[in-house]
PDB file of N, CA and C in Angstrom:
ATOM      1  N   UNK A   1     -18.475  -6.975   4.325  1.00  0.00           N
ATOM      2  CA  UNK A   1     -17.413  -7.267   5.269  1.00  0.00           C
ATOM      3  C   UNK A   1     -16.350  -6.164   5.184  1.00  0.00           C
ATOM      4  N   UNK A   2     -15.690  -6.031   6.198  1.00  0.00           N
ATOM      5  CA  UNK A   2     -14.881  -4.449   6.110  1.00  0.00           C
ATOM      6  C   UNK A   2     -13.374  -5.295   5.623  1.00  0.00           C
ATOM      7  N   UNK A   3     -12.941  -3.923   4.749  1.00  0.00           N
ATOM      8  CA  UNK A   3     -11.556  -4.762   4.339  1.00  0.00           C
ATOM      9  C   UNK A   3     -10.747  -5.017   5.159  1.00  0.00           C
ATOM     10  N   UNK A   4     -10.629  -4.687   6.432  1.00  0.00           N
ATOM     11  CA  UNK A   4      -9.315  -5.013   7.178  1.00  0.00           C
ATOM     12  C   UNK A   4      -9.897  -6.662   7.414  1.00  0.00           C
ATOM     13  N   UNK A   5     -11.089  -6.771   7.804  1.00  0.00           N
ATOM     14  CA  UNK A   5     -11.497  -8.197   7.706  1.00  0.00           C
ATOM     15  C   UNK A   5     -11.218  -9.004   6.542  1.00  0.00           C
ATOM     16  N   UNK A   6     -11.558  -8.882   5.674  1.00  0.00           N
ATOM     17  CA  UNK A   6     -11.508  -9.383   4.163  1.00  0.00           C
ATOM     18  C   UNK A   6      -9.670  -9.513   3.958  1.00  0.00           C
ATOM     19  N   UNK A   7      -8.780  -8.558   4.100  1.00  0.00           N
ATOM     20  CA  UNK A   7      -7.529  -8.559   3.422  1.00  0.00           C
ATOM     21  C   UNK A   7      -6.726  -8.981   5.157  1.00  0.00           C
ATOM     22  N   UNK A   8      -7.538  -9.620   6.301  1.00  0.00           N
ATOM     23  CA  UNK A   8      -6.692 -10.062   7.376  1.00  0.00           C
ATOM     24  C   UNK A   8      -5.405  -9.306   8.593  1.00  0.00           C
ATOM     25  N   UNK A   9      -5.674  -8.235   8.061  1.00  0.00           N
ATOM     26  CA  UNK A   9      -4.696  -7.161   8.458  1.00  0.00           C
ATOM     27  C   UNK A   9      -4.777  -7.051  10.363  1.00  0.00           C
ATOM     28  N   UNK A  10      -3.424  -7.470  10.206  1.00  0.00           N
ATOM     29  CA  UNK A  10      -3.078  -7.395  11.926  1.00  0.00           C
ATOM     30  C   UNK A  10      -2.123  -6.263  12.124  1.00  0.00           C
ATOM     31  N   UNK A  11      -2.214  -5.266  12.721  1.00  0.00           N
ATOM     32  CA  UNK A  11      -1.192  -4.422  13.064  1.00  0.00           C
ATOM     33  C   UNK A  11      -0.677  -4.635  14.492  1.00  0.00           C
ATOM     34  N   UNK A  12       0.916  -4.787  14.621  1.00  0.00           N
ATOM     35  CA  UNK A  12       1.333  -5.075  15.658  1.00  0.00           C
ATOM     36  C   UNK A  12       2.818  -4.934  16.003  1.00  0.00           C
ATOM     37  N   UNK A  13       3.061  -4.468  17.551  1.00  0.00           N
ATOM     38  CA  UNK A  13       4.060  -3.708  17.496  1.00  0.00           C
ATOM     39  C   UNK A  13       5.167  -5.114  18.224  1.00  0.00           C
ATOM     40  N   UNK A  14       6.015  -5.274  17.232  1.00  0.00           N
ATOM     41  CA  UNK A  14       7.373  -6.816  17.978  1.00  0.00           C
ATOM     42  C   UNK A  14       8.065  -5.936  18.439  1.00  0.00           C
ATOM     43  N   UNK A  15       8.375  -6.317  19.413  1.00  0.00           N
ATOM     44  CA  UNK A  15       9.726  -6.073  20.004  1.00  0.00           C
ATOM     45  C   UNK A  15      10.968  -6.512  18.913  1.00  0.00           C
ATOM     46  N   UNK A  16      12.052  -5.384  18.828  1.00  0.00           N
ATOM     47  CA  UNK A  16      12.936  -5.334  17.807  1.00  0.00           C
ATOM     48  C   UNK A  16      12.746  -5.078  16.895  1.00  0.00           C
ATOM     49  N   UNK A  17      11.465  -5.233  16.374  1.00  0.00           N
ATOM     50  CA  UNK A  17      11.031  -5.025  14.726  1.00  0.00           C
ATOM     51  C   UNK A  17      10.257  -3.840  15.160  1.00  0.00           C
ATOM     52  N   UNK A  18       9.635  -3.512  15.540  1.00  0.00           N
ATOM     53  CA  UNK A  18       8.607  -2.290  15.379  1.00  0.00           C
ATOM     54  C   UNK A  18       7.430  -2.503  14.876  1.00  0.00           C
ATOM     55  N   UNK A  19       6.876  -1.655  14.953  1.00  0.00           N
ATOM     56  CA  UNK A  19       5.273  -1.270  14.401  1.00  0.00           C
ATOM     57  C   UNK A  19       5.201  -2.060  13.051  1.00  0.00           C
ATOM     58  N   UNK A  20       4.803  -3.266  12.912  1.00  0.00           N
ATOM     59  CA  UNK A  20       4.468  -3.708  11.159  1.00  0.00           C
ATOM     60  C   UNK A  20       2.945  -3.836  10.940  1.00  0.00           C
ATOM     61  N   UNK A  21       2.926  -4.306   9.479  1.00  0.00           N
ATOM     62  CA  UNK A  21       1.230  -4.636   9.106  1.00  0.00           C
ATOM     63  C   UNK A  21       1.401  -6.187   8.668  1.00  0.00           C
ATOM     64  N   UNK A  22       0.441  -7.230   8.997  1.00  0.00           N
ATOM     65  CA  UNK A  22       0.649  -8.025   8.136  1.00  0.00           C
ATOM     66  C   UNK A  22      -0.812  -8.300   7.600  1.00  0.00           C
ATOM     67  N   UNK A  23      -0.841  -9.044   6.628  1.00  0.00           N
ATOM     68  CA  UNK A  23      -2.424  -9.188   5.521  1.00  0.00           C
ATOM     69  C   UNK A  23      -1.627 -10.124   4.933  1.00  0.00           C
ATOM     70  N   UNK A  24      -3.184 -10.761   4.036  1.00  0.00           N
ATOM     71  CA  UNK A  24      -3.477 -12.220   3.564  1.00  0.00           C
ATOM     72  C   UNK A  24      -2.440 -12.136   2.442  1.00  0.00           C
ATOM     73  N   UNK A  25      -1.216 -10.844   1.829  1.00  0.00           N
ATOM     74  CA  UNK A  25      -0.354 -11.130   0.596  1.00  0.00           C
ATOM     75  C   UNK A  25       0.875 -10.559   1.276  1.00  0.00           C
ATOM     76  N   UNK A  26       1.595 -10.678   1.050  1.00  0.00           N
ATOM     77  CA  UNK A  26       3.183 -10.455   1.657  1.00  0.00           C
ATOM     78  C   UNK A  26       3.455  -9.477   0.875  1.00  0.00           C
ATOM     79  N   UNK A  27       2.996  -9.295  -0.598  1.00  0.00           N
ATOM     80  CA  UNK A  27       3.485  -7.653  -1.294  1.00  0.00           C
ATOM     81  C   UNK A  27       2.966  -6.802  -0.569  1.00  0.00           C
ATOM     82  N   UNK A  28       1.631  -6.913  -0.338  1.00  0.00           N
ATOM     83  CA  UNK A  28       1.056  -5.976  -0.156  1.00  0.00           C
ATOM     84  C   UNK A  28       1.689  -5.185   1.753  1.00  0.00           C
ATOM     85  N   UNK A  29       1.909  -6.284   2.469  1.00  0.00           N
ATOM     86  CA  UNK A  29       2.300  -5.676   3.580  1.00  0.00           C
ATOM     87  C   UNK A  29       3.605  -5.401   3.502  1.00  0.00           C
ATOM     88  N   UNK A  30       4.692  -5.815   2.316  1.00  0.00           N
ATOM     89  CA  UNK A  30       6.010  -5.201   2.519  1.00  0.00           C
ATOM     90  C   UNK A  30       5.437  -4.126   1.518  1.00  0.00           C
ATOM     91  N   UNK A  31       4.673  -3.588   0.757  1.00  0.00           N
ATOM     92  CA  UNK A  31       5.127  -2.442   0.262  1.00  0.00           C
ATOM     93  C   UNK A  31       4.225  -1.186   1.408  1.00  0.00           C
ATOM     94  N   UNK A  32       3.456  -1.655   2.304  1.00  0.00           N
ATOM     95  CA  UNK A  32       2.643  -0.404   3.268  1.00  0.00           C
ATOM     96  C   UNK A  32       3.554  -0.778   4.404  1.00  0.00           C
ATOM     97  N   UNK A  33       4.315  -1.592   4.639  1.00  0.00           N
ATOM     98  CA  UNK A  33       5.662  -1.468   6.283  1.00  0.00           C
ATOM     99  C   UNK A  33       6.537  -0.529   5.453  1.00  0.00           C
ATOM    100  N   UNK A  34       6.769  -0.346   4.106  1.00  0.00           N
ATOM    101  CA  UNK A  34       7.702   0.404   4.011  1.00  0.00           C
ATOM    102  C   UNK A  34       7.627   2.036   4.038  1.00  0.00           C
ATOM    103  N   UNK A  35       5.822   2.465   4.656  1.00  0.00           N
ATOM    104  CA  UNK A  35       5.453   3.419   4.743  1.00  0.00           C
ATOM    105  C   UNK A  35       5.705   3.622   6.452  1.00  0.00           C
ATOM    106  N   UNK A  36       6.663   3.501   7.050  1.00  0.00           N
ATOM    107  CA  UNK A  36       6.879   3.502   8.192  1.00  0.00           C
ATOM    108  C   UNK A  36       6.785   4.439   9.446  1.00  0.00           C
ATOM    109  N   UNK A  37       6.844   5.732   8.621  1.00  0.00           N
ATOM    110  CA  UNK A  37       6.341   6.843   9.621  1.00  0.00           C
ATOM    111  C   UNK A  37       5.405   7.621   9.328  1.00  0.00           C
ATOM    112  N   UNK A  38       4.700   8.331   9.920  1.00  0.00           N
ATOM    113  CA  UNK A  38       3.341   8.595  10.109  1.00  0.00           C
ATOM    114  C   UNK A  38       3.002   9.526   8.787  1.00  0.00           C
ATOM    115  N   UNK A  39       4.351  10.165   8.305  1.00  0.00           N
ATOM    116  CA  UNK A  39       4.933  11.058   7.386  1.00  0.00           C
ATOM    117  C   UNK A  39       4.215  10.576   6.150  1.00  0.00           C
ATOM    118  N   UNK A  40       5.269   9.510   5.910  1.00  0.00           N
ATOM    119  CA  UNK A  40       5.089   8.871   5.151  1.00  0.00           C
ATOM    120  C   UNK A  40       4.032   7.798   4.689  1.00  0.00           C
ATOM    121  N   UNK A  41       3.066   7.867   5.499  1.00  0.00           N
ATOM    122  CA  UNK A  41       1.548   6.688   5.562  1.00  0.00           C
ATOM    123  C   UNK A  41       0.873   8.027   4.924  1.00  0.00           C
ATOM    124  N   UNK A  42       0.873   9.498   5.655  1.00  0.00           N
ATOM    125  CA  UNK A  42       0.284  10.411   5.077  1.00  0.00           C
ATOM    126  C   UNK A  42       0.132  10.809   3.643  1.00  0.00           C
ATOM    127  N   UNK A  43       1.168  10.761   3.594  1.00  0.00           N
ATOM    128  CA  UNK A  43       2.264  11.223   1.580  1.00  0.00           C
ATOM    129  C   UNK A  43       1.149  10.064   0.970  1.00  0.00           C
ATOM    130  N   UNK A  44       1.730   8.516   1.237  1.00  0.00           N
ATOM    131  CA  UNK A  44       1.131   7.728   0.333  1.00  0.00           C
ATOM    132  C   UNK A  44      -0.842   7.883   0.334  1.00  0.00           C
ATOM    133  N   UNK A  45      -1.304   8.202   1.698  1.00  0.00           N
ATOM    134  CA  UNK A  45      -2.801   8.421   1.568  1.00  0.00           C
ATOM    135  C   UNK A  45      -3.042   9.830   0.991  1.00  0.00           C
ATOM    136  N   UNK A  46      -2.604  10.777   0.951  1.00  0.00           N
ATOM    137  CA  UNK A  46      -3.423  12.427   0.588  1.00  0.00           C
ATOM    138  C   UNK A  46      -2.566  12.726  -0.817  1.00  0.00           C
ATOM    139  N   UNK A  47      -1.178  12.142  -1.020  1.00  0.00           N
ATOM    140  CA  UNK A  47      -0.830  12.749  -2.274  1.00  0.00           C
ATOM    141  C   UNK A  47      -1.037  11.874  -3.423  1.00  0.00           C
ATOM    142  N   UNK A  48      -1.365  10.717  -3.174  1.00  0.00           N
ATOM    143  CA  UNK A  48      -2.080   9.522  -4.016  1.00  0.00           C
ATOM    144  C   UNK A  48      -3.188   8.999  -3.514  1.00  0.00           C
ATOM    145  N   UNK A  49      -3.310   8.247  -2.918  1.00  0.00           N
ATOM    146  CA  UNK A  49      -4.733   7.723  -3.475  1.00  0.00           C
ATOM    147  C   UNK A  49      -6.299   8.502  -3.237  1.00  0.00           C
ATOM    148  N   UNK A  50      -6.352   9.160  -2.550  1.00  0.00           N
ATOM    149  CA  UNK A  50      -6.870  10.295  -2.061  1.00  0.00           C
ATOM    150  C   UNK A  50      -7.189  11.201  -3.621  1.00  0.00           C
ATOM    151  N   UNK A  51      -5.706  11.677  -4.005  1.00  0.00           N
ATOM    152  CA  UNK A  51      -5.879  12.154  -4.985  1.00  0.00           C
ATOM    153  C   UNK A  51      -6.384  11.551  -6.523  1.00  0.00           C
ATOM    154  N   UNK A  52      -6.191  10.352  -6.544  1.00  0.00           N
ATOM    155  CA  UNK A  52      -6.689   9.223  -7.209  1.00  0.00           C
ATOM    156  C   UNK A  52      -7.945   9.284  -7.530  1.00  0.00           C
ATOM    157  N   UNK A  53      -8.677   8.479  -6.135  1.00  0.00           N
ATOM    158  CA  UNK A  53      -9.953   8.349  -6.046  1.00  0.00           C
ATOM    159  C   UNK A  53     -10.712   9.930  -6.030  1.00  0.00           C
ATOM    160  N   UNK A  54     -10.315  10.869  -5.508  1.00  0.00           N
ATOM    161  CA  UNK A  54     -11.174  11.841  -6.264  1.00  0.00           C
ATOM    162  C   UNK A  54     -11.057  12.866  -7.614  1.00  0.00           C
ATOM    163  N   UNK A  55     -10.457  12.110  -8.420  1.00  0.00           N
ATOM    164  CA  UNK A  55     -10.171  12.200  -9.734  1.00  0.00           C
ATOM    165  C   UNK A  55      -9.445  13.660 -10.309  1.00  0.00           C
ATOM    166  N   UNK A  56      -8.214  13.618  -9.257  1.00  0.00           N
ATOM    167  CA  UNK A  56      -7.278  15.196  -9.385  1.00  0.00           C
ATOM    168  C   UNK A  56      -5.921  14.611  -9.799  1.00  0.00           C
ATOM    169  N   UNK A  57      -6.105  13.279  -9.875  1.00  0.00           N
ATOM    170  CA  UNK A  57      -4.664  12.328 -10.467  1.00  0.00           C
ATOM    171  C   UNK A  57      -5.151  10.827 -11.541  1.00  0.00           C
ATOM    172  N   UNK A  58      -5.043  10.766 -12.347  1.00  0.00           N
ATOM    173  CA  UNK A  58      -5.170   9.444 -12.765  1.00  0.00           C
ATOM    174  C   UNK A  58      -4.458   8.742 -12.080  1.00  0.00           C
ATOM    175  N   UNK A  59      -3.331   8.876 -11.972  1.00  0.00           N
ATOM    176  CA  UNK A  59      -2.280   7.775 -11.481  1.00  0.00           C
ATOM    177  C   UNK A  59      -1.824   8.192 -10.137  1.00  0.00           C
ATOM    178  N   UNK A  60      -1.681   6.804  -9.461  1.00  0.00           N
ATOM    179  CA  UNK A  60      -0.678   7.408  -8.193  1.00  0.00           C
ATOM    180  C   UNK A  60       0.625   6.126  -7.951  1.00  0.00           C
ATOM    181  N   UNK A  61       0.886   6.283  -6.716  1.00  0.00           N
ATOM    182  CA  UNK A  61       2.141   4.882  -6.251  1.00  0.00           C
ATOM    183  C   UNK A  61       3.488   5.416  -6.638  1.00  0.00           C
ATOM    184  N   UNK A  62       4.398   4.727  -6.926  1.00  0.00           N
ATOM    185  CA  UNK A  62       5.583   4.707  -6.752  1.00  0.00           C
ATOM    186  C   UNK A  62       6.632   3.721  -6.098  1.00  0.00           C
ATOM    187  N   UNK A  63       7.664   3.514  -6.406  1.00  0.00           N
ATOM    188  CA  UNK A  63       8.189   2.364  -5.453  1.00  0.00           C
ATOM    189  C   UNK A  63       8.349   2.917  -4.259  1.00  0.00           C
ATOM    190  N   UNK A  64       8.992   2.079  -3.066  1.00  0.00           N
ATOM    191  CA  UNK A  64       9.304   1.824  -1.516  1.00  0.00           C
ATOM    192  C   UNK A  64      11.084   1.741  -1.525  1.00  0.00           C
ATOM    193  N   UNK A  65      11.690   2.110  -0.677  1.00  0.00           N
ATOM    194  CA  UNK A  65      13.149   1.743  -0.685  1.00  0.00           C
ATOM    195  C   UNK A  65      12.834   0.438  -0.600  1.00  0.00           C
ATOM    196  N   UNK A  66      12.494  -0.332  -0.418  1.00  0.00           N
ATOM    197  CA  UNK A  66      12.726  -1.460  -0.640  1.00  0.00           C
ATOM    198  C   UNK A  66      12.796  -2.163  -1.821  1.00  0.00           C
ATOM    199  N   UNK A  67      11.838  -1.371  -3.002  1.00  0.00           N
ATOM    200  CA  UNK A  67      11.815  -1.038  -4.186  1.00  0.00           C
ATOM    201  C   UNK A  67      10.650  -1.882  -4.777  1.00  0.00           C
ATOM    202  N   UNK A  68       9.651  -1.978  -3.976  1.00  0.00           N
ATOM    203  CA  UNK A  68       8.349  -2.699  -4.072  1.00  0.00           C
ATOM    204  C   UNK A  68       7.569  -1.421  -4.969  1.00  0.00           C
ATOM    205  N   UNK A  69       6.777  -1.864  -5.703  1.00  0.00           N
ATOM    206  CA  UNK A  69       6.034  -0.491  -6.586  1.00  0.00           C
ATOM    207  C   UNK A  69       5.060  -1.046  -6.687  1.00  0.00           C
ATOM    208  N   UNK A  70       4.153   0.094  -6.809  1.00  0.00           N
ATOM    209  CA  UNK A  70       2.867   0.214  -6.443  1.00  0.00           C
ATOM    210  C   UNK A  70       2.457   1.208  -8.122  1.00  0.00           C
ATOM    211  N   UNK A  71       0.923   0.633  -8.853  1.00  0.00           N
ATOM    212  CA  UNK A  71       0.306   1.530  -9.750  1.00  0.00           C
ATOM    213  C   UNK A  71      -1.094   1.922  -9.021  1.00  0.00           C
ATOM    214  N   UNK A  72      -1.355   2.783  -8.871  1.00  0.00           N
ATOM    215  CA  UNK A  72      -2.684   3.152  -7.989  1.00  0.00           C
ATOM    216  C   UNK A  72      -3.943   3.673  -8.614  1.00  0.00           C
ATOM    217  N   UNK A  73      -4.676   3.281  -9.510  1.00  0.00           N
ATOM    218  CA  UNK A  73      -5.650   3.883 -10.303  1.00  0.00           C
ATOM    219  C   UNK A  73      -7.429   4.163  -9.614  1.00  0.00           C
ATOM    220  N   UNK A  74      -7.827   4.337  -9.553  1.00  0.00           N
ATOM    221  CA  UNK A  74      -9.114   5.048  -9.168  1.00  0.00           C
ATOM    222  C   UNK A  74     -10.020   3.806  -8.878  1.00  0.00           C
ATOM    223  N   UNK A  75     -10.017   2.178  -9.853  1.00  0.00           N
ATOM    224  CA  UNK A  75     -10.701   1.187  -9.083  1.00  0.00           C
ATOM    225  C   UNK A  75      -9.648   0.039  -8.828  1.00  0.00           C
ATOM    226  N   UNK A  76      -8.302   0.564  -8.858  1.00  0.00           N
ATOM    227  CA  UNK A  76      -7.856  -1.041  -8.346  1.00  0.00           C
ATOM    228  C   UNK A  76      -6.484  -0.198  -7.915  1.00  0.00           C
ATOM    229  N   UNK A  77      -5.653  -0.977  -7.538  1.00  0.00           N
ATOM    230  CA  UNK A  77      -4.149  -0.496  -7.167  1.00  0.00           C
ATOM    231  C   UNK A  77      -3.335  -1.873  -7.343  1.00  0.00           C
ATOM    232  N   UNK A  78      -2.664  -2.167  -8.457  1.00  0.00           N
ATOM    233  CA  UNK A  78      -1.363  -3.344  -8.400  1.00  0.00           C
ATOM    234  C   UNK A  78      -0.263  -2.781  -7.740  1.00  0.00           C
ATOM    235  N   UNK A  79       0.464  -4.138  -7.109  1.00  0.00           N
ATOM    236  CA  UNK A  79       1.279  -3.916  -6.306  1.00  0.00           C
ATOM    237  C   UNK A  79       2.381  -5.048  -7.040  1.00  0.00           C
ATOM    238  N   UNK A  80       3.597  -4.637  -7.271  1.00  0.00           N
ATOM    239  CA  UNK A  80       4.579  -5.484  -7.552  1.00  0.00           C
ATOM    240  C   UNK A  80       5.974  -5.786  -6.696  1.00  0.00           C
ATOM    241  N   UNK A  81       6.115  -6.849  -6.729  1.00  0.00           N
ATOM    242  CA  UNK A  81       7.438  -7.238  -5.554  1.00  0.00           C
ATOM    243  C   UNK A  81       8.665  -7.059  -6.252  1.00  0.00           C
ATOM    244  N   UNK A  82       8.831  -6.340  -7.473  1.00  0.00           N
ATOM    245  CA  UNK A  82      10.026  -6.257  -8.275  1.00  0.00           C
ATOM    246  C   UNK A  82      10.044  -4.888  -9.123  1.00  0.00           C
ATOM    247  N   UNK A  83      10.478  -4.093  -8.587  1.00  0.00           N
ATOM    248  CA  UNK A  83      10.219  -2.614  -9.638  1.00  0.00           C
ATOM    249  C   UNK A  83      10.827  -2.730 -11.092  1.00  0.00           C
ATOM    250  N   UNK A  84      12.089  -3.540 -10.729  1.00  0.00           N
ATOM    251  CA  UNK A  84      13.007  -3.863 -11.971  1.00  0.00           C
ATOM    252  C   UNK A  84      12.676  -4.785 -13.050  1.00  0.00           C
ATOM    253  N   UNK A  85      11.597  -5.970 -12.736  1.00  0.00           N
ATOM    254  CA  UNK A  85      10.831  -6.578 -13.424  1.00  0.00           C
ATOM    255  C   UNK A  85       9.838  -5.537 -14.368  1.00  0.00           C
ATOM    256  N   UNK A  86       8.812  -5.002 -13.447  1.00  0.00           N
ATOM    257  CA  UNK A  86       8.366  -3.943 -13.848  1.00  0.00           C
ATOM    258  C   UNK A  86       8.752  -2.775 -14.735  1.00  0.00           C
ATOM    259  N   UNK A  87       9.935  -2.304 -14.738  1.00  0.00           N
ATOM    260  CA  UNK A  87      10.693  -1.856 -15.274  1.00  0.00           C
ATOM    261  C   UNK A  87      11.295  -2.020 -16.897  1.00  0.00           C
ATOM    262  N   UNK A  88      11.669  -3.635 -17.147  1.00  0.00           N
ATOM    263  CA  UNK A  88      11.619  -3.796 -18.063  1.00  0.00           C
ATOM    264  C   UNK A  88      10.639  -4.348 -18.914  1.00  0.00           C
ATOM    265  N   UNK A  89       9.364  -4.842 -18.356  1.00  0.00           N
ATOM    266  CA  UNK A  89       8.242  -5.154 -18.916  1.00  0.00           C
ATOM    267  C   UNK A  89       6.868  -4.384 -18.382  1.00  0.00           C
ATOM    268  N   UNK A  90       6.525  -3.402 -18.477  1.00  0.00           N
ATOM    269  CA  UNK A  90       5.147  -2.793 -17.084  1.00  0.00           C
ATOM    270  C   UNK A  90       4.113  -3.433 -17.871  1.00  0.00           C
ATOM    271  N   UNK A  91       3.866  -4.765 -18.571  1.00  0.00           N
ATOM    272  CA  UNK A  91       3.013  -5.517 -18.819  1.00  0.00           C
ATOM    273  C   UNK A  91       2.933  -6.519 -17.822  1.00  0.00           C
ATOM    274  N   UNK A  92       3.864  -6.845 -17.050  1.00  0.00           N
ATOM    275  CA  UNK A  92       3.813  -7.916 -16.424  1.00  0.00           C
ATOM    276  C   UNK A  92       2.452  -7.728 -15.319  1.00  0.00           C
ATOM    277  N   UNK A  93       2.364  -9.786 -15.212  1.00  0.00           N
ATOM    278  CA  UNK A  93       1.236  -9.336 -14.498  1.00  0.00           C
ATOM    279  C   UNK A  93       1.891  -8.785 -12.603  1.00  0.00           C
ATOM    280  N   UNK A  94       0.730  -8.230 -11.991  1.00  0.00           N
ATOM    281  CA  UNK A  94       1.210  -7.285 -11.255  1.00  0.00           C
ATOM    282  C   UNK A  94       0.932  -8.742  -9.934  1.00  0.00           C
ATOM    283  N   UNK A  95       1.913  -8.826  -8.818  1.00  0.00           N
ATOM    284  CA  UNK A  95       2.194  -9.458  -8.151  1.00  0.00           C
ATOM    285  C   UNK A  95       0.487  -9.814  -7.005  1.00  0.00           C
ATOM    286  N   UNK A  96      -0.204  -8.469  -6.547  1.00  0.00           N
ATOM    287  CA  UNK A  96      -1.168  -8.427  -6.387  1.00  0.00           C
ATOM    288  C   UNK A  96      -2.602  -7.245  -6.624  1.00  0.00           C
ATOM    289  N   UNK A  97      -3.332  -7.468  -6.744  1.00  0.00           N
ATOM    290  CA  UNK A  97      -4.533  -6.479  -6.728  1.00  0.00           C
ATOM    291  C   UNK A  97      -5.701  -6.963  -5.961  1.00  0.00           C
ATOM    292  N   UNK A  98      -5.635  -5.275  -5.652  1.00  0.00           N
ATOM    293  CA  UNK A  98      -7.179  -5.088  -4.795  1.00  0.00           C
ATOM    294  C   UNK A  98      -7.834  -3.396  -4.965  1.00  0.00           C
ATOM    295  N   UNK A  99      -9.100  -3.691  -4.954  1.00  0.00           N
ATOM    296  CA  UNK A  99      -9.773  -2.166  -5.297  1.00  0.00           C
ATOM    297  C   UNK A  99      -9.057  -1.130  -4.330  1.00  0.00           C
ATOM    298  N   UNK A 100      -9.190   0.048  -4.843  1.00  0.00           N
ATOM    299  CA  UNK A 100      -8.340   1.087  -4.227  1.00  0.00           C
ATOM    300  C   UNK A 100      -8.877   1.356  -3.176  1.00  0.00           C
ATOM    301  N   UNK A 101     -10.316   1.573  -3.257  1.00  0.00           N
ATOM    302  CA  UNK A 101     -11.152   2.205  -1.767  1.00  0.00           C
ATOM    303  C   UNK A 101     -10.594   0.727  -0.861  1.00  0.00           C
ATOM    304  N   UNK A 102     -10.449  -0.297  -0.740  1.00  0.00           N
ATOM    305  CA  UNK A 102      -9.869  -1.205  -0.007  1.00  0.00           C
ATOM    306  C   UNK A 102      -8.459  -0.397   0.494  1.00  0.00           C
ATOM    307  N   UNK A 103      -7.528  -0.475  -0.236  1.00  0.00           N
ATOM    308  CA  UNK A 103      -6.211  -0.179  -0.244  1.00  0.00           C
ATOM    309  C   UNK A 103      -6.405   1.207   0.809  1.00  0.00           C
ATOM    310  N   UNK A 104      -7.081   1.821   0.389  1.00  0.00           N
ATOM    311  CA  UNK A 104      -7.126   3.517   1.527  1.00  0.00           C
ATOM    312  C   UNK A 104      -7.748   2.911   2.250  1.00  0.00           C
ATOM    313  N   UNK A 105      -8.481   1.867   3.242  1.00  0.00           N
ATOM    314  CA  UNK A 105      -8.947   1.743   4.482  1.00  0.00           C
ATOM    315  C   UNK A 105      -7.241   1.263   5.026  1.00  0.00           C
ATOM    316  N   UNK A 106      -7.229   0.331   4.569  1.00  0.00           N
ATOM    317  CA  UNK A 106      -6.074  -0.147   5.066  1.00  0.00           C
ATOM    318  C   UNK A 106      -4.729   0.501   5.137  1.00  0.00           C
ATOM    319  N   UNK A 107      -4.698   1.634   4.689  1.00  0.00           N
ATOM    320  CA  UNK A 107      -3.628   2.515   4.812  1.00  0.00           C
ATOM    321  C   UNK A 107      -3.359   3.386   6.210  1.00  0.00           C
ATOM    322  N   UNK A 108      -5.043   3.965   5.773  1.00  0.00           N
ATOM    323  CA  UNK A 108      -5.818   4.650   7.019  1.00  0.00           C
ATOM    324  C   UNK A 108      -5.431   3.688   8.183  1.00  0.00           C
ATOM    325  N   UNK A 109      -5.698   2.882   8.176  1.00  0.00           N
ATOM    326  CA  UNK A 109      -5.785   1.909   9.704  1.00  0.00           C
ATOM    327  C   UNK A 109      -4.132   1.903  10.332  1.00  0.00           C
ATOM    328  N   UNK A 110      -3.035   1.572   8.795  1.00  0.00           N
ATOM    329  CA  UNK A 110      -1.546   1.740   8.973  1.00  0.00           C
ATOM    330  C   UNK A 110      -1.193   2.904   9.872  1.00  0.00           C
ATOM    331  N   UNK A 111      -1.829   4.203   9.173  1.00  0.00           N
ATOM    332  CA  UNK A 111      -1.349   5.743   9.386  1.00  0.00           C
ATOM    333  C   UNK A 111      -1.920   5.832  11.276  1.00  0.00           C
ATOM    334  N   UNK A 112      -3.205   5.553  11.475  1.00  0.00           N
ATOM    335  CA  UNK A 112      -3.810   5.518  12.655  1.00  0.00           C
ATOM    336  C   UNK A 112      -3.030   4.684  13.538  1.00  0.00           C
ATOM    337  N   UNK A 113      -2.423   3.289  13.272  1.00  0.00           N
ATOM    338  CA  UNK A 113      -1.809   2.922  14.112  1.00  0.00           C
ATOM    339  C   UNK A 113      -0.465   3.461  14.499  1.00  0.00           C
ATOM    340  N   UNK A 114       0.620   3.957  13.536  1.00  0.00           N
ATOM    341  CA  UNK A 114       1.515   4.433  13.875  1.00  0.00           C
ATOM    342  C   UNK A 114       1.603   5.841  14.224  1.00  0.00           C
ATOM    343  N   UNK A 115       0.459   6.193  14.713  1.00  0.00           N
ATOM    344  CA  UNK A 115      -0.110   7.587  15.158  1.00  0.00           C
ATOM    345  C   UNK A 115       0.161   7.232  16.397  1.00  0.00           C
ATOM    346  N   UNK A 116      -0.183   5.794  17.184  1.00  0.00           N
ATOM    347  CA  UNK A 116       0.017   5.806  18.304  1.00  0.00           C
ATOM    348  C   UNK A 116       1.490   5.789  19.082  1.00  0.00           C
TER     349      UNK A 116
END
């Protein structure tokens, strides 16, 4: 089943709100809406996970101004709704996970839509 199927992902443009993503976890679509321009969908796909999955980075992610953070490793990517939680414990468990090659379709699909 293709992940945009599997993780529910609707991309859609509201009036007033703009271009968002939504999917089956609320971290996961506030920390890829906070990749909002095409710029920036790029950065997070070619300078991480990209670089990730073909093994020129162990690590990728970073937080979102919103301050959602992301760890991006080569078979999974956690996503946390609290950087500052994270922050003082990076044991905690991570808010959600899903394999990375998932995470880059669905990025891809983000970056493609706000292409339009």
């Amino acid at each position: 089943m293709s992940a945009l199927k599997t993780y529910k992902v609707q991309l859609t443009n509201r009036p007033g709100f703009g271009k968002q993503i939504f999917t089956i976890n609320t971290w996961l679509s506030a920390y890829i809406n906070d990749h909002y321009y095409v710029e920036e969908a790029e950065r997070l796909l070619i300078g991480n996970i990209n670089k990730v999955l073909s093994g020129e980075a162990y690590k990728g992610g970073g937080q979102t101004q919103s301050l959602y953070f992301a760890e991006i490793y080569r078979n999974e990517t956690k996503i946390y709704q609290d950087l500052e939680a994270w922050e003082q414990n990076n044991n905690i468990t991570p808010d959600f996970v899903l394999p990375t090659t998932d995470f880059k379709v669905i990025v891809e699909a983000w970056r493609d839509f706000l292409k339009k």
